[in-house]
PDB file of N, CA and C in Angstrom:
ATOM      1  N   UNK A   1       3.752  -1.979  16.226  1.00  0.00           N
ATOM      2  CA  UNK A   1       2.873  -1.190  17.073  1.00  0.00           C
ATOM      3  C   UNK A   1       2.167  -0.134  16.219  1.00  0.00           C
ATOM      4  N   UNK A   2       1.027  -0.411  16.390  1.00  0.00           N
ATOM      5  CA  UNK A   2       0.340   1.117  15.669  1.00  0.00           C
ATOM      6  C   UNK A   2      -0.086   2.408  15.937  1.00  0.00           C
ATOM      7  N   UNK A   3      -0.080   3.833  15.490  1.00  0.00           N
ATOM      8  CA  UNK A   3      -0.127   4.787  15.848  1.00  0.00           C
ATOM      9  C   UNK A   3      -1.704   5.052  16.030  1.00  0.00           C
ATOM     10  N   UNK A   4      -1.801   5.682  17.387  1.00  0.00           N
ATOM     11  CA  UNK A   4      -3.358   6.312  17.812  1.00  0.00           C
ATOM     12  C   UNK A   4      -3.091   7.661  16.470  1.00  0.00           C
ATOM     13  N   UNK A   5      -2.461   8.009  15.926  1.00  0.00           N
ATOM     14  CA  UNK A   5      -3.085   9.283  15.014  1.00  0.00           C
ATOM     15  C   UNK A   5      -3.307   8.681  13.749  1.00  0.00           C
ATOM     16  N   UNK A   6      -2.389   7.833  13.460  1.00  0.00           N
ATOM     17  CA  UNK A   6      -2.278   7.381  12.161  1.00  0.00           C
ATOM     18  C   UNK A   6      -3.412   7.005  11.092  1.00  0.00           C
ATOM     19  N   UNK A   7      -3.829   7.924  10.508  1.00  0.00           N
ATOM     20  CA  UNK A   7      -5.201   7.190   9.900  1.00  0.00           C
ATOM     21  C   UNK A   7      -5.411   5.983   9.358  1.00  0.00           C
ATOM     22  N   UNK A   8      -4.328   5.381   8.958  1.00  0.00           N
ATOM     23  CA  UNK A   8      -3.926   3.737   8.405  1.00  0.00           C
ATOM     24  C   UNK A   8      -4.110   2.868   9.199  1.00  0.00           C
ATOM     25  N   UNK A   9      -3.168   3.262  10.181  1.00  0.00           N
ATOM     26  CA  UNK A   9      -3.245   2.576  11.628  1.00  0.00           C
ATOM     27  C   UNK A   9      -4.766   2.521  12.332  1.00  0.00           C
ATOM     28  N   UNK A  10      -5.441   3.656  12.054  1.00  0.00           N
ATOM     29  CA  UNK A  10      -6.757   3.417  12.428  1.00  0.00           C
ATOM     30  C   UNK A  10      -7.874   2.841  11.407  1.00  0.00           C
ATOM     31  N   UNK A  11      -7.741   2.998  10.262  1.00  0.00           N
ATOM     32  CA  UNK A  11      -8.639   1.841   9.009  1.00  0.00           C
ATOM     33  C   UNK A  11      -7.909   0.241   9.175  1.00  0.00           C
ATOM     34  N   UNK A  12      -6.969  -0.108   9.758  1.00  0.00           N
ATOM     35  CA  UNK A  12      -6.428  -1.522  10.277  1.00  0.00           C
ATOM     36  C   UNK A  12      -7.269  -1.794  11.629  1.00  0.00           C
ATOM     37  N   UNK A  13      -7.145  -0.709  12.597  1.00  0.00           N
ATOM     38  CA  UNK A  13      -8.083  -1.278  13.770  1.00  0.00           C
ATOM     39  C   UNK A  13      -9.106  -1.302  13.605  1.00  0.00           C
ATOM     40  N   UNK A  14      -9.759  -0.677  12.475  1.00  0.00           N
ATOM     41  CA  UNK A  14     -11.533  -0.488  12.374  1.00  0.00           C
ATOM     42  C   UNK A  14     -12.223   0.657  12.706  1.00  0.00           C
ATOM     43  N   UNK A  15     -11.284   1.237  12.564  1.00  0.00           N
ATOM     44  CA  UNK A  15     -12.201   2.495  13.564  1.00  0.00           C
ATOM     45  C   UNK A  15     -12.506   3.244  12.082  1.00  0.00           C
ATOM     46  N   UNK A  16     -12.043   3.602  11.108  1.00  0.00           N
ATOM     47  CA  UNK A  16     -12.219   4.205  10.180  1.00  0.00           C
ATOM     48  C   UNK A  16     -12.819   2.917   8.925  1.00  0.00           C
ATOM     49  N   UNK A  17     -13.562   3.329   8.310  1.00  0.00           N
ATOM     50  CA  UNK A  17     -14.295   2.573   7.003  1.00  0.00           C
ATOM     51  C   UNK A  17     -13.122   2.143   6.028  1.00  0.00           C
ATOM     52  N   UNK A  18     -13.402   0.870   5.725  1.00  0.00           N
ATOM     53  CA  UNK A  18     -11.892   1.048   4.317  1.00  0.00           C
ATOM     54  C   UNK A  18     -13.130  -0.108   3.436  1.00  0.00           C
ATOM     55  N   UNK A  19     -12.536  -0.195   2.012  1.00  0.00           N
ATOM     56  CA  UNK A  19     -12.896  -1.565   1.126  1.00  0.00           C
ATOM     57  C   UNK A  19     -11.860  -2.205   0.886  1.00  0.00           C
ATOM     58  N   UNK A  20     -11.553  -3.180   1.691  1.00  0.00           N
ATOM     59  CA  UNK A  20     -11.140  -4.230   1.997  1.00  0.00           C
ATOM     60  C   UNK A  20     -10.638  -5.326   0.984  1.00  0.00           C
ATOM     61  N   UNK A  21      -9.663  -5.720   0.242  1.00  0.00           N
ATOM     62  CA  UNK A  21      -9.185  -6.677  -0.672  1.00  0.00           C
ATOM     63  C   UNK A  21      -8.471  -7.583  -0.140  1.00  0.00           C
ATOM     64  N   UNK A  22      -7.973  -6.840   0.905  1.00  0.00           N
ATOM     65  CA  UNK A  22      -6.763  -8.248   1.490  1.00  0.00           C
ATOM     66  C   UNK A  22      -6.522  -8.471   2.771  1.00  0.00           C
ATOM     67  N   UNK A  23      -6.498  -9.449   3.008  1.00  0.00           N
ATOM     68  CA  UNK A  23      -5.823  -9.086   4.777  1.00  0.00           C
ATOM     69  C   UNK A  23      -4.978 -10.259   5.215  1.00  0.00           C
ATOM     70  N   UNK A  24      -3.861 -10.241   6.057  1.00  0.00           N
ATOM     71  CA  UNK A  24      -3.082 -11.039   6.875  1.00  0.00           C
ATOM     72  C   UNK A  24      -3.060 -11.166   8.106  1.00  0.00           C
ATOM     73  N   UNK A  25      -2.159 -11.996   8.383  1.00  0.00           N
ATOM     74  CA  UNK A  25      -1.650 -11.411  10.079  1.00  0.00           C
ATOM     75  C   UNK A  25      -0.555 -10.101   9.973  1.00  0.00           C
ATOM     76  N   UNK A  26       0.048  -9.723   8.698  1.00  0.00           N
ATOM     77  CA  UNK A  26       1.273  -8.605   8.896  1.00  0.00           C
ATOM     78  C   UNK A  26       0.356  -7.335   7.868  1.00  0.00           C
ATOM     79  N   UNK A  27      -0.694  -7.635   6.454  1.00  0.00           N
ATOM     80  CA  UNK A  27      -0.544  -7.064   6.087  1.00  0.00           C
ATOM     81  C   UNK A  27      -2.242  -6.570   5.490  1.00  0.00           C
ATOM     82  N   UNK A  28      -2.786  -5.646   5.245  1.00  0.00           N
ATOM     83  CA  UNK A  28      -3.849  -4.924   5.123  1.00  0.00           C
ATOM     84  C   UNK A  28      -3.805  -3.782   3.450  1.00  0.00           C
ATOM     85  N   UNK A  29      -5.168  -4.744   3.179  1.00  0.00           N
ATOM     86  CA  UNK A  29      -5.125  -3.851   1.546  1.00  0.00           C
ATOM     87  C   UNK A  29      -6.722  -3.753   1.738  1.00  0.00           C
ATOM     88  N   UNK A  30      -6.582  -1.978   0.830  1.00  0.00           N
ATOM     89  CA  UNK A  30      -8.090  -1.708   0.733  1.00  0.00           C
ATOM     90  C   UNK A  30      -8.028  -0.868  -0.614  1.00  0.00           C
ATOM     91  N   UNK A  31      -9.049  -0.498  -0.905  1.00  0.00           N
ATOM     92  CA  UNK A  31      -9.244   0.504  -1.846  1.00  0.00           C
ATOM     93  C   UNK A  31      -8.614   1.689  -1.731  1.00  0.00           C
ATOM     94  N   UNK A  32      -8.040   2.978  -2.628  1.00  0.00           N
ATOM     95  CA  UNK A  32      -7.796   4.231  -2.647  1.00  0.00           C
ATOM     96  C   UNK A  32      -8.815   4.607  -2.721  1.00  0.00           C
ATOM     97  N   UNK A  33      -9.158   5.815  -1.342  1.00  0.00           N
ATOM     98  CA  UNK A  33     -10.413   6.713  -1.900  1.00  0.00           C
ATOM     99  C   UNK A  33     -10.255   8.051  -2.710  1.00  0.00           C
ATOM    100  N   UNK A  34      -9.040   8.066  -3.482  1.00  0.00           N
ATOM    101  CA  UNK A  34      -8.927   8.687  -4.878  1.00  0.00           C
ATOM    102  C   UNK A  34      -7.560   7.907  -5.783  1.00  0.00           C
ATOM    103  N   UNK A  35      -8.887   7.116  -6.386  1.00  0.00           N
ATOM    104  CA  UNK A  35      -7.473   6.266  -7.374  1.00  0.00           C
ATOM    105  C   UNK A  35      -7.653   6.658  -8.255  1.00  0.00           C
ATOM    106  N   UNK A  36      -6.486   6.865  -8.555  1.00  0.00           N
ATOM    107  CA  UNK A  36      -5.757   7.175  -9.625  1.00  0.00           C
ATOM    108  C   UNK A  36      -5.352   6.281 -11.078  1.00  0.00           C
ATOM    109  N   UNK A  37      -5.846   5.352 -11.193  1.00  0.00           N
ATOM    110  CA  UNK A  37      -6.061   4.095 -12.380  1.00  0.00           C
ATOM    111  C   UNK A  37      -7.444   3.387 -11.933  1.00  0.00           C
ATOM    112  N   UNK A  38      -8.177   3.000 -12.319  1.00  0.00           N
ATOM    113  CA  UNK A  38      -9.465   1.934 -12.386  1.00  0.00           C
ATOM    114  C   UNK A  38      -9.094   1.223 -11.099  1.00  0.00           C
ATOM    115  N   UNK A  39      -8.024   0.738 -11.308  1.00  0.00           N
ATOM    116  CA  UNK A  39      -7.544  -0.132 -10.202  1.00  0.00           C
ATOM    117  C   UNK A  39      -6.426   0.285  -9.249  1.00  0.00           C
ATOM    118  N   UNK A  40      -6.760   0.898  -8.121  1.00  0.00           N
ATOM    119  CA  UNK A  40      -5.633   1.670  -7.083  1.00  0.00           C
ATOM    120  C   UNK A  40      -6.049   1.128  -5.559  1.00  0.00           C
ATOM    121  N   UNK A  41      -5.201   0.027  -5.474  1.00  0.00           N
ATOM    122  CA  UNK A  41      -5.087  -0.756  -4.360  1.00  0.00           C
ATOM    123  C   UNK A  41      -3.685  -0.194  -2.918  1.00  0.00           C
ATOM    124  N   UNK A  42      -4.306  -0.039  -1.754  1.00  0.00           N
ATOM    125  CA  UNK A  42      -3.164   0.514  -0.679  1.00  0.00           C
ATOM    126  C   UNK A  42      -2.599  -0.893  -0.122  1.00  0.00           C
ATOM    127  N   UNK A  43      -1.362  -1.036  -0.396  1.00  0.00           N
ATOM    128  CA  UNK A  43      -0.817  -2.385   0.322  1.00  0.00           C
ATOM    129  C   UNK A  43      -0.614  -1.919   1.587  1.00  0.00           C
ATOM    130  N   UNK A  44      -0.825  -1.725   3.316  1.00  0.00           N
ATOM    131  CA  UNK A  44      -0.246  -1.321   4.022  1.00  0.00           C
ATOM    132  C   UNK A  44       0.276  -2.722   5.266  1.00  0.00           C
ATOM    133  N   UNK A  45       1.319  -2.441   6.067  1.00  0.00           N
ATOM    134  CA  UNK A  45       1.766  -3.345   6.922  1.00  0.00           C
ATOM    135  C   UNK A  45       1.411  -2.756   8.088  1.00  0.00           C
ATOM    136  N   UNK A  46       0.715  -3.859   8.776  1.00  0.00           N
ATOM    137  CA  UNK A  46      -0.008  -3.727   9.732  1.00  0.00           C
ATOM    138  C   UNK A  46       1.046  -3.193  11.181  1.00  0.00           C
ATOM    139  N   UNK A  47       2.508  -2.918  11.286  1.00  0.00           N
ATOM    140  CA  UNK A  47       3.479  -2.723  12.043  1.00  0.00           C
ATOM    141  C   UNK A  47       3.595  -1.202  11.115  1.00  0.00           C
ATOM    142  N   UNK A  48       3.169  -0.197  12.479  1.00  0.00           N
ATOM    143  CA  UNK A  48       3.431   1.111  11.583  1.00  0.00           C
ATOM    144  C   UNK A  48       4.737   1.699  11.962  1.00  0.00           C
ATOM    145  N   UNK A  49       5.073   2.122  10.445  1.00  0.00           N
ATOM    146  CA  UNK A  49       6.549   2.643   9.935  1.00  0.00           C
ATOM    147  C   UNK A  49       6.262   3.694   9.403  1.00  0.00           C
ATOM    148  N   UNK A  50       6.805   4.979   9.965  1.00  0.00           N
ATOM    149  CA  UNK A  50       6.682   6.109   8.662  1.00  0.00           C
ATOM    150  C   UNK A  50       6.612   6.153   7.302  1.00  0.00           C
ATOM    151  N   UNK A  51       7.955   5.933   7.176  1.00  0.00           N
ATOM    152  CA  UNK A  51       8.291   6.362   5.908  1.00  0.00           C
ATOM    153  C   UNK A  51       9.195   4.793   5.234  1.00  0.00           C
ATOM    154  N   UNK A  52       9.495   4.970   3.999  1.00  0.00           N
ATOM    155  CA  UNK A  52      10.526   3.514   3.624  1.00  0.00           C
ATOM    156  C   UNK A  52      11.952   4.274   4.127  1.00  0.00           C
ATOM    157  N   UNK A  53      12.114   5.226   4.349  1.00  0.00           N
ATOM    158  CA  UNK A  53      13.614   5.616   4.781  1.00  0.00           C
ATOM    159  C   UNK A  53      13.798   5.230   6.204  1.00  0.00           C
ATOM    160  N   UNK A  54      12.418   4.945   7.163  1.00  0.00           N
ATOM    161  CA  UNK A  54      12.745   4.713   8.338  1.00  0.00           C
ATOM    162  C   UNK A  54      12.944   2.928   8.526  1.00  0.00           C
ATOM    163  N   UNK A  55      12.939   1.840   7.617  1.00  0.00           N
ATOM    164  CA  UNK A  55      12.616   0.824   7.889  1.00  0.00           C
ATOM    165  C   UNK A  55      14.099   0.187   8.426  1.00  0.00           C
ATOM    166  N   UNK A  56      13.889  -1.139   8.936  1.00  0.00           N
ATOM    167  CA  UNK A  56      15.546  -1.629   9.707  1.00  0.00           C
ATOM    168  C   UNK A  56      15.776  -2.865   8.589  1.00  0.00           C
ATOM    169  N   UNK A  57      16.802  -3.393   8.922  1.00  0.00           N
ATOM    170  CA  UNK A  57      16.739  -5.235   8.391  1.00  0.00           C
ATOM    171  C   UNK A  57      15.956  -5.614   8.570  1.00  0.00           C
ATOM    172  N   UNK A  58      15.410  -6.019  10.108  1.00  0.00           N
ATOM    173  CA  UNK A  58      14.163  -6.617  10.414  1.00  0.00           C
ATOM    174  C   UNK A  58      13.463  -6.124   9.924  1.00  0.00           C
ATOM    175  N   UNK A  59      12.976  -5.334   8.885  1.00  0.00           N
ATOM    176  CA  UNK A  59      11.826  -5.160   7.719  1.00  0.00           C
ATOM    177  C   UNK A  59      11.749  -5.728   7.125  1.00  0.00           C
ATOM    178  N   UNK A  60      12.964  -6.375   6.161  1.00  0.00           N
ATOM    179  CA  UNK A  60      13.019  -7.108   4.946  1.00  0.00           C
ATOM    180  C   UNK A  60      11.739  -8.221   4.578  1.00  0.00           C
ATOM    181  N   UNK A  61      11.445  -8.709   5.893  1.00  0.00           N
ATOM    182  CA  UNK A  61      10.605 -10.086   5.476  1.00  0.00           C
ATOM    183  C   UNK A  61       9.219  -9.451   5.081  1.00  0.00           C
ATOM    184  N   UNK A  62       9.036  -8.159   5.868  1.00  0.00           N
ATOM    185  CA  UNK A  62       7.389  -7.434   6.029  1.00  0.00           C
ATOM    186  C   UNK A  62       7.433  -6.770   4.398  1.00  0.00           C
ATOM    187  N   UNK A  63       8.170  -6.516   3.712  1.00  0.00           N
ATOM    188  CA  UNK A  63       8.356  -5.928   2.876  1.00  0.00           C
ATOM    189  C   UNK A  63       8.536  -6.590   1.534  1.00  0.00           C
ATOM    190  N   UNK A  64       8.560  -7.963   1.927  1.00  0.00           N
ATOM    191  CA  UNK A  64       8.959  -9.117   0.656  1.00  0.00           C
ATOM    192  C   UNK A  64       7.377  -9.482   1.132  1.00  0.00           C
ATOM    193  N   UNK A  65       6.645  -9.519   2.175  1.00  0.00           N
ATOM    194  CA  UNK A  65       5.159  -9.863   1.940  1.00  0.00           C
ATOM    195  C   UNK A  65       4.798  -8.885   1.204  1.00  0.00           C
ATOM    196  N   UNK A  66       4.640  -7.546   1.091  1.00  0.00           N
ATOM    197  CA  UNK A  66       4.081  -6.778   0.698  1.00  0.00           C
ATOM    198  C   UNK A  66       4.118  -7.206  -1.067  1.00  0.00           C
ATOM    199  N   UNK A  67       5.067  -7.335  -1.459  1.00  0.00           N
ATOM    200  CA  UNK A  67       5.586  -7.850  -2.901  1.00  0.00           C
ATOM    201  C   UNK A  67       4.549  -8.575  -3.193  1.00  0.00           C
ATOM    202  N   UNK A  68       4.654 -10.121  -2.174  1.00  0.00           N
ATOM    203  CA  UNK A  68       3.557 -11.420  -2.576  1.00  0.00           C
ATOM    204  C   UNK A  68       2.223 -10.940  -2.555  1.00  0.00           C
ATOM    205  N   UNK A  69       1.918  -9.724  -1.584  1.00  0.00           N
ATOM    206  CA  UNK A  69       0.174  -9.780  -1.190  1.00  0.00           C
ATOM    207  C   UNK A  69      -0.084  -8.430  -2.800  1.00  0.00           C
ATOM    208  N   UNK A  70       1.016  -8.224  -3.554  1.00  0.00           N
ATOM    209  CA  UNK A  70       0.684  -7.158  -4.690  1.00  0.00           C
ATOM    210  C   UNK A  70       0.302  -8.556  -5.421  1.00  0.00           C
ATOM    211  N   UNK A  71       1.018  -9.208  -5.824  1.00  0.00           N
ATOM    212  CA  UNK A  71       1.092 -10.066  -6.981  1.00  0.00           C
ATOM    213  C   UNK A  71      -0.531 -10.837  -6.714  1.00  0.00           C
ATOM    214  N   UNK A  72      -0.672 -11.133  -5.100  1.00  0.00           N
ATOM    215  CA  UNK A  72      -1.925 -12.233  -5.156  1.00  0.00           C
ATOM    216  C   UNK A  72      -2.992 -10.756  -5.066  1.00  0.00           C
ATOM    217  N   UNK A  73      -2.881 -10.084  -5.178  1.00  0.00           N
ATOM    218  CA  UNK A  73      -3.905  -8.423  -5.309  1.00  0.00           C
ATOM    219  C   UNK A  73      -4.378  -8.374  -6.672  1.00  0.00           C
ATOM    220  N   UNK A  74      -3.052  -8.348  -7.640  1.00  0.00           N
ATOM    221  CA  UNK A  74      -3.223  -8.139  -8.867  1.00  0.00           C
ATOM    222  C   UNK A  74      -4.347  -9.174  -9.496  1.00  0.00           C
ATOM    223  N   UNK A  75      -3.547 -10.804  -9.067  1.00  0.00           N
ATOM    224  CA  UNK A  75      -4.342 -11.667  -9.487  1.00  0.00           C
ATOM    225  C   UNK A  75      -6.215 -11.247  -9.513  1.00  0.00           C
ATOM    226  N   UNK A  76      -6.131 -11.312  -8.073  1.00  0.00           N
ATOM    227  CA  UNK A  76      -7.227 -11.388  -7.488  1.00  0.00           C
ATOM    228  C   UNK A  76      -8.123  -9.995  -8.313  1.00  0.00           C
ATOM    229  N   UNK A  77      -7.665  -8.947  -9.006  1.00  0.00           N
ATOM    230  CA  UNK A  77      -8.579  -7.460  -9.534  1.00  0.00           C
ATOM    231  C   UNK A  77      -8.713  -7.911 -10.757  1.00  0.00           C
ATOM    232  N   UNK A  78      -7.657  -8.834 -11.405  1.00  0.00           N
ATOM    233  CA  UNK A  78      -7.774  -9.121 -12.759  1.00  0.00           C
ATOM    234  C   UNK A  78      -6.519  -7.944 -13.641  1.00  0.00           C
ATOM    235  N   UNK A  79      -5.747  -7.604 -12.823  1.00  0.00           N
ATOM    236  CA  UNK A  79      -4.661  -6.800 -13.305  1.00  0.00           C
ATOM    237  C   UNK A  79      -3.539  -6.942 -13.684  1.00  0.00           C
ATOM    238  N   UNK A  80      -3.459  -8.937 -13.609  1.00  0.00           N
ATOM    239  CA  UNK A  80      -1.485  -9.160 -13.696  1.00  0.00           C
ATOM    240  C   UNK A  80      -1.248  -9.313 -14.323  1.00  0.00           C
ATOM    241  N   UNK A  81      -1.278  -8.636 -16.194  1.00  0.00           N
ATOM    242  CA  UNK A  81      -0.946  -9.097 -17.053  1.00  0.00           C
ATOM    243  C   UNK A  81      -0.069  -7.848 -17.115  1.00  0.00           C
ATOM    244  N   UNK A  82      -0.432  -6.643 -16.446  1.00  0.00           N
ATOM    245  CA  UNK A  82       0.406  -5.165 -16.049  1.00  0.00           C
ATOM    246  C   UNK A  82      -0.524  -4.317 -14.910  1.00  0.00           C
ATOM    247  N   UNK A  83       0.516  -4.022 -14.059  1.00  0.00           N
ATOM    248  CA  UNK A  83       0.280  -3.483 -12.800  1.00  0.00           C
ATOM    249  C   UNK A  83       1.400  -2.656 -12.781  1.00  0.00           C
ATOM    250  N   UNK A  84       1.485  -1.295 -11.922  1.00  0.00           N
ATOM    251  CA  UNK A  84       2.202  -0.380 -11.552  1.00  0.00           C
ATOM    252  C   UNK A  84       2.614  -0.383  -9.923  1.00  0.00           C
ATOM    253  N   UNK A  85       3.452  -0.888  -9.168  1.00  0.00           N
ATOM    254  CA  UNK A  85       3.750  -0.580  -8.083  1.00  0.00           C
ATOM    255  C   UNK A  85       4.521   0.524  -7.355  1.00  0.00           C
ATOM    256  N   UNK A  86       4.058   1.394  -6.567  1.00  0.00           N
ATOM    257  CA  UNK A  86       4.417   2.880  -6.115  1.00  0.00           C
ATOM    258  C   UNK A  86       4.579   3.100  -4.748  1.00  0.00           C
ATOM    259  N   UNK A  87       5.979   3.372  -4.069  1.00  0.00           N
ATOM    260  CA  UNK A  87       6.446   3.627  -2.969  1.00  0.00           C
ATOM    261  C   UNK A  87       6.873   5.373  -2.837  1.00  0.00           C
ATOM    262  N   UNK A  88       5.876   5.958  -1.896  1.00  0.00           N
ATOM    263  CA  UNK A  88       6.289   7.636  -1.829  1.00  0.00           C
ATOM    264  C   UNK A  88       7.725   7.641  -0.108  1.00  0.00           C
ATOM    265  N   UNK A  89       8.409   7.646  -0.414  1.00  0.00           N
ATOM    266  CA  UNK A  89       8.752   8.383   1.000  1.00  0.00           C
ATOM    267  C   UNK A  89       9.684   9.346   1.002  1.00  0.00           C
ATOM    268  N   UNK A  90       8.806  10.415   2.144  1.00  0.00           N
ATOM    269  CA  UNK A  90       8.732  11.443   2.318  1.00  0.00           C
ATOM    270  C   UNK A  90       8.307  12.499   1.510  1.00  0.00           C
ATOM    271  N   UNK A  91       7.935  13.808   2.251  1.00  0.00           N
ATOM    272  CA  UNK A  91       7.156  15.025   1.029  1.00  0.00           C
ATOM    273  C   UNK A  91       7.504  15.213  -0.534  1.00  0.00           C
ATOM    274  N   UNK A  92       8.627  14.661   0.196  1.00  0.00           N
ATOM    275  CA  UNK A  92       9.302  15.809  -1.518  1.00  0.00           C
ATOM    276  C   UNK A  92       8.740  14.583  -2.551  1.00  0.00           C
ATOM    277  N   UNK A  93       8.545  13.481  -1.903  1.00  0.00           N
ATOM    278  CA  UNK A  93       7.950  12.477  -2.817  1.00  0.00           C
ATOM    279  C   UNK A  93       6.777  12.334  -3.073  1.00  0.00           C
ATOM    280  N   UNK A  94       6.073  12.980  -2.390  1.00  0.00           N
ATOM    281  CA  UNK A  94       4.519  13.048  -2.443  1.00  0.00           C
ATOM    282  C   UNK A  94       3.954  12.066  -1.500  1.00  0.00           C
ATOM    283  N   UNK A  95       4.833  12.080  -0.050  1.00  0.00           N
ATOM    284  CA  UNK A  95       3.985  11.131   0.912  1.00  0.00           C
ATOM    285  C   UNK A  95       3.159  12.316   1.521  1.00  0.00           C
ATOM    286  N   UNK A  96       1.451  11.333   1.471  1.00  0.00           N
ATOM    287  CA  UNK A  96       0.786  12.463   2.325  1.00  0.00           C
ATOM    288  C   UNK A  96       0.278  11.612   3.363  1.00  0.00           C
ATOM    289  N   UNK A  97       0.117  10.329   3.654  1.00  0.00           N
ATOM    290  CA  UNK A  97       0.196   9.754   4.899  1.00  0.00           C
ATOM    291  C   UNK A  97       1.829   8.988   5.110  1.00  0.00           C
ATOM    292  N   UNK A  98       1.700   9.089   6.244  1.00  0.00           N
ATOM    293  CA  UNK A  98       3.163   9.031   6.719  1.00  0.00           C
ATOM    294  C   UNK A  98       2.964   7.548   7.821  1.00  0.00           C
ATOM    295  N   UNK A  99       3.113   6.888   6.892  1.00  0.00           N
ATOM    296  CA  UNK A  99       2.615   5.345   6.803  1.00  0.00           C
ATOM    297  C   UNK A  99       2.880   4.139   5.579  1.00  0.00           C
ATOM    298  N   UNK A 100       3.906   3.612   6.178  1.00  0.00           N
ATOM    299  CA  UNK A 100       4.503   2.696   4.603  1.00  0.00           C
ATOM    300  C   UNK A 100       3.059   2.292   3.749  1.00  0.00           C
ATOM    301  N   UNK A 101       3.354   2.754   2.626  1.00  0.00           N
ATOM    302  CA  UNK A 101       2.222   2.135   1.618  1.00  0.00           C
ATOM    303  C   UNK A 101       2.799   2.058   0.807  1.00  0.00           C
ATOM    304  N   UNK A 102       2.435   0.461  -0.093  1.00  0.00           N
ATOM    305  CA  UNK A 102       2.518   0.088  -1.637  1.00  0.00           C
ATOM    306  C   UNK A 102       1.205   0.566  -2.538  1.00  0.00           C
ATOM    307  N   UNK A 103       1.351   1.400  -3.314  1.00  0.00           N
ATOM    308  CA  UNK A 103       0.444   1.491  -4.224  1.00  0.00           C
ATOM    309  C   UNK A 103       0.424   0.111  -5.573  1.00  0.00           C
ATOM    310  N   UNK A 104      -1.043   0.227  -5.872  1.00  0.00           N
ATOM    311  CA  UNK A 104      -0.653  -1.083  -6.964  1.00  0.00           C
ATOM    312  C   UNK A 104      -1.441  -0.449  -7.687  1.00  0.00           C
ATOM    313  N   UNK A 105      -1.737   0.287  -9.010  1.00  0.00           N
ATOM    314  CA  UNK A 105      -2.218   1.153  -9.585  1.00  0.00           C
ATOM    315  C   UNK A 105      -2.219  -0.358 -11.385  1.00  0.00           C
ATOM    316  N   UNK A 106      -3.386  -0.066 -11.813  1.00  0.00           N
ATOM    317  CA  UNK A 106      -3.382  -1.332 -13.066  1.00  0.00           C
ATOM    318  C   UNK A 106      -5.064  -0.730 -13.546  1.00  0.00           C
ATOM    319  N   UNK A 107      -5.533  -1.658 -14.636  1.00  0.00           N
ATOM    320  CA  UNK A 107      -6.318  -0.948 -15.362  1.00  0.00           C
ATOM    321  C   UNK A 107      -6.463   0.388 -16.416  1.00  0.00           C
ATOM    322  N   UNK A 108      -5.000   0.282 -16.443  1.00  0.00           N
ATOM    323  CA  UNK A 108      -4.789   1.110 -17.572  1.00  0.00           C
ATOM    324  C   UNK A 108      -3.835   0.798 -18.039  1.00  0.00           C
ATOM    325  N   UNK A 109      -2.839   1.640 -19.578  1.00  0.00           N
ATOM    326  CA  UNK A 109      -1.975   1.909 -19.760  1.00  0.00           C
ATOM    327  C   UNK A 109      -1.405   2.738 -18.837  1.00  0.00           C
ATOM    328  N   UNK A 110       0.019   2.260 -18.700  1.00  0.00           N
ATOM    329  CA  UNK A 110       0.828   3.625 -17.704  1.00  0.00           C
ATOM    330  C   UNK A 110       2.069   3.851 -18.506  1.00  0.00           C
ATOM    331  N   UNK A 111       2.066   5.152 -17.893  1.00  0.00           N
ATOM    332  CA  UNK A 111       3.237   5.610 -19.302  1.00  0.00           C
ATOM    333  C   UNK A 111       4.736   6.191 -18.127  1.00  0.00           C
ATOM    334  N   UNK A 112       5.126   6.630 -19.593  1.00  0.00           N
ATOM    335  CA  UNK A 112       7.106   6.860 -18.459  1.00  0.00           C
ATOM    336  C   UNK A 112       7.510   7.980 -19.128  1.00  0.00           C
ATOM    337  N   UNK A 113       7.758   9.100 -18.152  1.00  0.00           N
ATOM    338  CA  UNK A 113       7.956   8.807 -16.584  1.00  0.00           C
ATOM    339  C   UNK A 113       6.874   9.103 -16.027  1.00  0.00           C
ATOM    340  N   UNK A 114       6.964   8.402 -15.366  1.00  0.00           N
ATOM    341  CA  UNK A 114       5.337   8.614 -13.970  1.00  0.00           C
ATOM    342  C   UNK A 114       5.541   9.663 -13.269  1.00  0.00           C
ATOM    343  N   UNK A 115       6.572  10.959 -13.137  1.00  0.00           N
ATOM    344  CA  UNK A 115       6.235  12.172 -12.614  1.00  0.00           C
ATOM    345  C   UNK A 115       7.029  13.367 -12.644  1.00  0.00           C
TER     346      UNK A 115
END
């Protein structure tokens, strides 16, 4: 079910502008409108979840797509020879939408530690 505030939830229904890379029946990828590598792709699942601390079992499968739709993402930007994948949840982690997202960050070197 998706949230009427959720700004994610609302670039999935259309109501908000996104650039568009991927789409499913479970899962929705667009551009970052501040990426952070050349290449900064939002994996989001179209079933809105806060945070990754709120997810159940019955996540597991939505969450192993998210994996496949990075890998066919990467393909698809020209990034899979190295890609960075990034899960925030909650503040202290630097979630600022409060909305499961995979970051897929590529087009560069990335270095360690990332923060």
């Amino acid at each position: 079910m998706l949230s009427d505030e959720c700004i994610f939830c609302q670039i999935i229904r259309g109501e908000r502008p996104s650039r568009k890379v991927y789409e499913t029946e479970t899962i929705y990828a667009f551009h970052d409108i501040n990426p952070q590598a050349p290449t900064h792709i939002l994996i989001v699942p179209k079933k809105h979840i806060a945070r990754l601390a709120d997810i159940t079992p019955e996540d597991a499968p939505l969450l192993g797509e998210m994996m496949v739709a990075a890998k066919t993402i990467a393909e698809q930007e020209g990034v899979s020879s190295g890609f960075r994948l990034v899960i925030n949840s909650g503040r202290e982690a630097g979630q600022s939408v409060f909305h499961v997202h995979l970051h897929l960050l590529g087009g560069r070197r990335m270095r360690w530690p990332p923060g």
